[in-house]
Protein backbone atom coordinates (compact mmCIF):
# COMPACT_ATOMS: atom_id res chain seq x y z
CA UNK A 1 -66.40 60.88 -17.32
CA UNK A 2 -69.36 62.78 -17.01
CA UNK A 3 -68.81 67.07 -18.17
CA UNK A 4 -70.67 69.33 -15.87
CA UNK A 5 -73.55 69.71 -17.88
CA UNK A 6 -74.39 66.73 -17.93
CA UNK A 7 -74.50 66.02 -14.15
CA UNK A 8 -76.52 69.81 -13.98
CA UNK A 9 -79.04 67.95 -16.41
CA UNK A 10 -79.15 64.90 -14.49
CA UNK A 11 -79.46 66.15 -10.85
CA UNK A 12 -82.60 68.44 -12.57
CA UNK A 13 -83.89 65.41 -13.94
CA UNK A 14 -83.45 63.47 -10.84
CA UNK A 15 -85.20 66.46 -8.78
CA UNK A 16 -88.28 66.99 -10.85
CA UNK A 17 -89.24 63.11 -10.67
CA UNK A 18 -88.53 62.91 -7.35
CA UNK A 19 -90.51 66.04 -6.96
CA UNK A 20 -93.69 64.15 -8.85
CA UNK A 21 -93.58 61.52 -6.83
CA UNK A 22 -93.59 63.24 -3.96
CA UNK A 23 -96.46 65.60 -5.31
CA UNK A 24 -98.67 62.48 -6.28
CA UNK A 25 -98.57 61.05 -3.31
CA UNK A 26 -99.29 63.49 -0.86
CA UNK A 27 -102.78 61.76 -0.09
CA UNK A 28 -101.92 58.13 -0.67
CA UNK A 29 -101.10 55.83 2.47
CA UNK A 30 -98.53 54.22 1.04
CA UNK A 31 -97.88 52.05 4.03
CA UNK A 32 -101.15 50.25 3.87
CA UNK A 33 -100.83 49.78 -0.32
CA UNK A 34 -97.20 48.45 0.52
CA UNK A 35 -98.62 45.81 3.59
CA UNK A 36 -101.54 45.17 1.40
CA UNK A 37 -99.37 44.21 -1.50
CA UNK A 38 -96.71 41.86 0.63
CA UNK A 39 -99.06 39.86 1.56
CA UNK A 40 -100.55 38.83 -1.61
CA UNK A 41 -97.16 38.37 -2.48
CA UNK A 42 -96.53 35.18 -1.05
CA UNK A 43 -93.12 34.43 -2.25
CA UNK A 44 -91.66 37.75 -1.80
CA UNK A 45 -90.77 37.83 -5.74
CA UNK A 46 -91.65 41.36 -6.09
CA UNK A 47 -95.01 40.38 -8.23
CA UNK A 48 -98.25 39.01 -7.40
CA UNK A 49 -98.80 35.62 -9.64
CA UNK A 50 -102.34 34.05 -10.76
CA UNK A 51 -101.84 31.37 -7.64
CA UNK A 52 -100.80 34.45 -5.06
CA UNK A 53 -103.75 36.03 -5.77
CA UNK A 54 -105.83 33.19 -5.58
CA UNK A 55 -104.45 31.90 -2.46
CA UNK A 56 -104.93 35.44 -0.70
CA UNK A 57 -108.94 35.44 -2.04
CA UNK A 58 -108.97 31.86 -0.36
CA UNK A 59 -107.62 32.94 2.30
CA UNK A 60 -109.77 36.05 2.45
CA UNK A 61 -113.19 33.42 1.92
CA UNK A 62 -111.90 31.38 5.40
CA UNK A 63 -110.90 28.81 2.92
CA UNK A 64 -113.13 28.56 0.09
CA UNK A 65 -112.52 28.08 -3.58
CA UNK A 66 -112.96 31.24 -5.37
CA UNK A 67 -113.74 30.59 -8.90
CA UNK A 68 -111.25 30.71 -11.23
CA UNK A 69 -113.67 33.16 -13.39
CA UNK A 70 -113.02 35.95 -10.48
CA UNK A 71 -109.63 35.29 -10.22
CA UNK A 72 -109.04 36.07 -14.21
CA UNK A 73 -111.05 38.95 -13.69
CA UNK A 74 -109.19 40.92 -10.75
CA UNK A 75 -106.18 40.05 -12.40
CA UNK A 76 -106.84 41.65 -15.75
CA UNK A 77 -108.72 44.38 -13.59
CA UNK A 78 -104.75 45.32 -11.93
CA UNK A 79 -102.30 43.93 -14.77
CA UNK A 80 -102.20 46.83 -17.08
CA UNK A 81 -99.05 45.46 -18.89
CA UNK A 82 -101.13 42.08 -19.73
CA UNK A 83 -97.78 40.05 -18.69
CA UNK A 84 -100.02 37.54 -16.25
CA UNK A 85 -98.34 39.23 -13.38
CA UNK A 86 -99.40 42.45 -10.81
CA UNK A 87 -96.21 44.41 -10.36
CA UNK A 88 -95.57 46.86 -7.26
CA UNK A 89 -96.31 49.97 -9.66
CA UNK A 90 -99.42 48.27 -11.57
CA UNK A 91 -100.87 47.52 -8.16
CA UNK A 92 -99.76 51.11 -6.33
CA UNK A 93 -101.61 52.53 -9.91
CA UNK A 94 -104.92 50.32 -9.38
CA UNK A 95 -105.05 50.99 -5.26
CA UNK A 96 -104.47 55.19 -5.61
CA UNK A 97 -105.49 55.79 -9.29
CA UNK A 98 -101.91 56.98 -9.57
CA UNK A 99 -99.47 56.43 -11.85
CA UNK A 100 -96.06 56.46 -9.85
CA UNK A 101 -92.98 56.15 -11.92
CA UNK A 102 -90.29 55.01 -10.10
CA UNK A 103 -91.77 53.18 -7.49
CA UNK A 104 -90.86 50.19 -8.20
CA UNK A 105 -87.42 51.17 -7.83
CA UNK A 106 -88.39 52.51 -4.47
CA UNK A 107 -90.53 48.80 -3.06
CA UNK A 108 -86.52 47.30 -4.26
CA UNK A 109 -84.43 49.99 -2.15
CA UNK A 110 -86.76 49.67 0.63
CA UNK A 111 -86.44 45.58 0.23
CA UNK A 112 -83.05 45.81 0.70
CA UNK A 113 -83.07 46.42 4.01
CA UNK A 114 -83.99 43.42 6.90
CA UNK A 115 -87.54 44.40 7.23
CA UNK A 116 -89.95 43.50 10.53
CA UNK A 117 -93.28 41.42 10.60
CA UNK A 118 -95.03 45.09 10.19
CA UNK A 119 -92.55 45.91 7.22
CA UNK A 120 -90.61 48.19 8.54
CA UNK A 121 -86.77 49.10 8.38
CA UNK A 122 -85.14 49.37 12.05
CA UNK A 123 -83.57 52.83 12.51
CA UNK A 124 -80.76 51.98 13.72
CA UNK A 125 -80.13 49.52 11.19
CA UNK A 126 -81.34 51.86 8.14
CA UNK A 127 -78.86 54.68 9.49
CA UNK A 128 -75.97 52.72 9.82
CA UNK A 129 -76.17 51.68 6.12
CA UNK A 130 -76.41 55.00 4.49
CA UNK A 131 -74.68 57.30 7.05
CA UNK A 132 -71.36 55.04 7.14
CA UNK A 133 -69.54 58.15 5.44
CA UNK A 134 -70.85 61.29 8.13
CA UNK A 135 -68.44 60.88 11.23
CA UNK A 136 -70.42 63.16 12.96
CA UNK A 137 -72.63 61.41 15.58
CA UNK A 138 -74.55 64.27 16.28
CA UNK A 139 -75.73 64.95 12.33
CA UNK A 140 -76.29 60.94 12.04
CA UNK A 141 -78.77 62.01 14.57
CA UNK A 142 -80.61 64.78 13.13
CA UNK A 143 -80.87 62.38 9.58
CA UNK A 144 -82.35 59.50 11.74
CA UNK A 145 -84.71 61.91 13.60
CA UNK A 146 -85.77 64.17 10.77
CA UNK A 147 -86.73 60.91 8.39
CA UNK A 148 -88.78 59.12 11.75
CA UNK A 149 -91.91 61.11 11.15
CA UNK A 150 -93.58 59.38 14.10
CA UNK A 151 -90.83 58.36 16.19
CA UNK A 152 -91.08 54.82 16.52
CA UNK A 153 -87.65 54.17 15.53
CA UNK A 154 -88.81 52.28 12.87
CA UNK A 155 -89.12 53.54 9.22
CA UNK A 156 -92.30 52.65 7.18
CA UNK A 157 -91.96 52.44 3.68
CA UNK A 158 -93.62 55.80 3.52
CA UNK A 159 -91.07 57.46 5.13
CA UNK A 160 -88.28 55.84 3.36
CA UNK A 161 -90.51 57.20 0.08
CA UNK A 162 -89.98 60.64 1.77
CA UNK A 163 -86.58 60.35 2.23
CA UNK A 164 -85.87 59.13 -0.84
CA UNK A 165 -87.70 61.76 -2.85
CA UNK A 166 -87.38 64.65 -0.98
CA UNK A 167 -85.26 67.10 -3.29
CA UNK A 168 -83.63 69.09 -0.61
């Protein structure tokens, strides 16, 4: 069991990185660096691969071969880890020229969810996952109004960001 100090020092750590990453993004559109990674990611694996990349530069060319020499190069241009791979956070890193910890965590939570062709979470669907425990119809729909910034009933992967590191 944890003693109260402990949870104290937990919830403080758990509020001043959420509070980073909320401060380091404040410019970034992390919608378009989330689309913009998907679809290199061609398998949905959660990392973009030598051949994913590839693929999306020949796709990119209308179909011709890019050289493997350019290829190599935009890889070890993004992979900062050297591991052959692009992860979500290497990539968010290389588009923004910020380091985000902990969103990689967040492109997983946000995965979770059944996602539309524009890659966003339904609403409805979002709210009835994480507000299963607030009877209260009403408050479900403040939550579900106060996280759709734009009020498309949708929720982009920015706003589920919000949401999730928000502090208050």
């Amino acid at each position: 069991p944890l003693q109260p100090e402990a949870t104290v020092t937990e919830s403080k750590a758990r509020y001043t990185a959420a509070k980073k990453i909320s401060q380091s993004m404040k410019n970034v559109d992390l919608n378009t660096v989330y689309t913009m990674f998907v679809s290199f990611d061609k398998d949905g694996g959660g990392t973009i691969t030598p051949d994913e990349l590839e693929a999306t530069f020949v796709e990119l060319c209308k179909g011709k071969k890019v050289p493997q020499s350019f290829i190599d190069e935009r890889l070890r241009e993004v992979d900062f880890d050297g591991d052959g791979t692009i992860e979500f956070e290497e990539y968010v890193e290389f588009m923004t020229g910020v380091k985000v910890e902990g969103i990689e965590e967040l492109r997983i939570g946000f995965e979770s969810f059944p996602r539309h062709k524009n890659h966003s979470v339904n609403m409805d669907v979002f709210m009835e996952s994480v507000t299963a425990a607030i009877p209260s119809t009403e408050l479900r729909s403040r939550i579900a109004s106060s996280l759709d910034k734009d009020k498309d009933g949708t929720l982009s992967f920015t706003e589920y960001v919000d949401a999730m590191t928000d502090p208050a």
